[in-house]
Protein backbone atom coordinates (compact mmCIF):
# COMPACT_ATOMS: atom_id res chain seq x y z
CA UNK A 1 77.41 33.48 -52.23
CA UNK A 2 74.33 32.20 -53.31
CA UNK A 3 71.36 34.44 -54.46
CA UNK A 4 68.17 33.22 -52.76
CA UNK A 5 65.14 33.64 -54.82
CA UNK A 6 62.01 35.62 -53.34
CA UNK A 7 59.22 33.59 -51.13
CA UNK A 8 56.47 32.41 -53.38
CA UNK A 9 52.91 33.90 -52.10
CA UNK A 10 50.31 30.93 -51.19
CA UNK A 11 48.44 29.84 -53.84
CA UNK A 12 44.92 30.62 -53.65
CA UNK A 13 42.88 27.96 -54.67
CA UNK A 14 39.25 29.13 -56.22
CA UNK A 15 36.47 28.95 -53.79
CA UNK A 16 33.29 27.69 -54.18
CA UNK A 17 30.76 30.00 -55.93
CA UNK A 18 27.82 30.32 -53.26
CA UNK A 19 24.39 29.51 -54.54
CA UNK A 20 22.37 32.35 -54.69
CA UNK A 21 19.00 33.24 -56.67
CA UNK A 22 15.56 31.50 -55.60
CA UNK A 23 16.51 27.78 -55.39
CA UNK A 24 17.72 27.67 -51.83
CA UNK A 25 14.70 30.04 -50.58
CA UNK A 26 12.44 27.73 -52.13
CA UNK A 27 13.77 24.61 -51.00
CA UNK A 28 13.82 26.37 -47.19
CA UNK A 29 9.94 27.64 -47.59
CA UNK A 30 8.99 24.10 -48.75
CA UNK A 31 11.02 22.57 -45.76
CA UNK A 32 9.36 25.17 -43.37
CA UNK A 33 5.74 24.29 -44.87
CA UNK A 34 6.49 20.62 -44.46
CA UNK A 35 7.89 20.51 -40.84
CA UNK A 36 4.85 22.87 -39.71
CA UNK A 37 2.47 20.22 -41.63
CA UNK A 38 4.08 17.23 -40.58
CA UNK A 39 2.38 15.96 -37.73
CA UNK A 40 -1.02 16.15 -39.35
CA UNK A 41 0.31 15.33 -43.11
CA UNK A 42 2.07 12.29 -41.14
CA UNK A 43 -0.70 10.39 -40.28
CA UNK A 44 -2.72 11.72 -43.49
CA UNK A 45 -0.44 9.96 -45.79
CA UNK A 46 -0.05 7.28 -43.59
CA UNK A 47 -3.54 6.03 -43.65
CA UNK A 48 -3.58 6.30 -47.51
CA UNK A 49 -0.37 4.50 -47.97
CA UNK A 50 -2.02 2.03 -45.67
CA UNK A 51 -4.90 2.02 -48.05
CA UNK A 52 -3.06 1.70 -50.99
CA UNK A 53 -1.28 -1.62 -49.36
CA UNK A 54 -4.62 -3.43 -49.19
CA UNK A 55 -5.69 -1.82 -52.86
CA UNK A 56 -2.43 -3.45 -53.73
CA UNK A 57 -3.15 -6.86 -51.66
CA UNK A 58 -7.15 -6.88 -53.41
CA UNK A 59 -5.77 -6.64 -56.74
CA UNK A 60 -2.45 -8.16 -56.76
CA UNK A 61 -3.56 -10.40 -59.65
CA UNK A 62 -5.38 -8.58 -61.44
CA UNK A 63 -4.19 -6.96 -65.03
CA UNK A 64 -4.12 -3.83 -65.82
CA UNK A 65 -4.40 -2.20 -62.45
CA UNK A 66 -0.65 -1.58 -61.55
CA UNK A 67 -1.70 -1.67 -57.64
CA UNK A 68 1.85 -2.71 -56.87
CA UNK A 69 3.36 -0.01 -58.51
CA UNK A 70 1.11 2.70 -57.22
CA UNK A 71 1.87 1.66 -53.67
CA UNK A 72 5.38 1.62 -54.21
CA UNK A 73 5.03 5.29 -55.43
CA UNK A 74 3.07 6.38 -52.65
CA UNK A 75 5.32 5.06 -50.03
CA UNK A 76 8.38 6.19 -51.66
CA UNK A 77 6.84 9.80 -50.98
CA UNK A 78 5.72 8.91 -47.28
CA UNK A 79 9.55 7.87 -46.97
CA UNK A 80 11.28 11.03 -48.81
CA UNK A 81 9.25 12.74 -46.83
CA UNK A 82 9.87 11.43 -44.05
CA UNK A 83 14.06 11.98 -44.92
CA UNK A 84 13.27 15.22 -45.83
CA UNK A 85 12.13 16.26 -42.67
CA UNK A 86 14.03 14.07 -40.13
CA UNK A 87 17.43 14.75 -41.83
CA UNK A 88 17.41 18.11 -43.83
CA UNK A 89 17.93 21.37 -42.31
CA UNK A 90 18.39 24.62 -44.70
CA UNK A 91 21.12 26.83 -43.94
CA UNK A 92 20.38 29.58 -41.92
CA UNK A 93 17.71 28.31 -39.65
């Protein structure tokens, strides 16, 4: 006869620790701040990234001004901004 050896249980593999403390409450008051803000913050930033495009275009030549790279900062924010909001939802909303 052969001795059968007892059922292994399951292994239990570690789960994930969740993320508590302030960082998730924060990012969810920002994202509630922003989304309640948005339509008038929208076309705020909108017309000053449109400014900043004809800054840039006015002094595209000029040295020392870094028009380029200012408008490329400011619509970097309109579009993370925009992400933010179209994409991004915190948990428990």
């Amino acid at each position: 006869m052969r001795r059968q050896s007892r059922p292994q249980p399951p292994s239990r593999r570690p789960q994930k620790p969740k993320v508590t403390g302030c960082w998730p409450a924060m990012v969810k008051a920002v994202w509630i701040v922003t989304v309640l803000l948005w339509p008038f913050a929208r076309w705020i930033i909108g017309i000053e990234v449109g400014f900043q495009f004809f800054r840039m275009l006015w002094y595209w030549h000029t040295p020392g001004v870094h028009a380029g790279w200012t408008f490329l900062l400011h619509f970097g924010v309109l579009t993370a901004l925009t992400y933010f909001i179209a994409f991004y939802k915190p948990k428990g909303l």
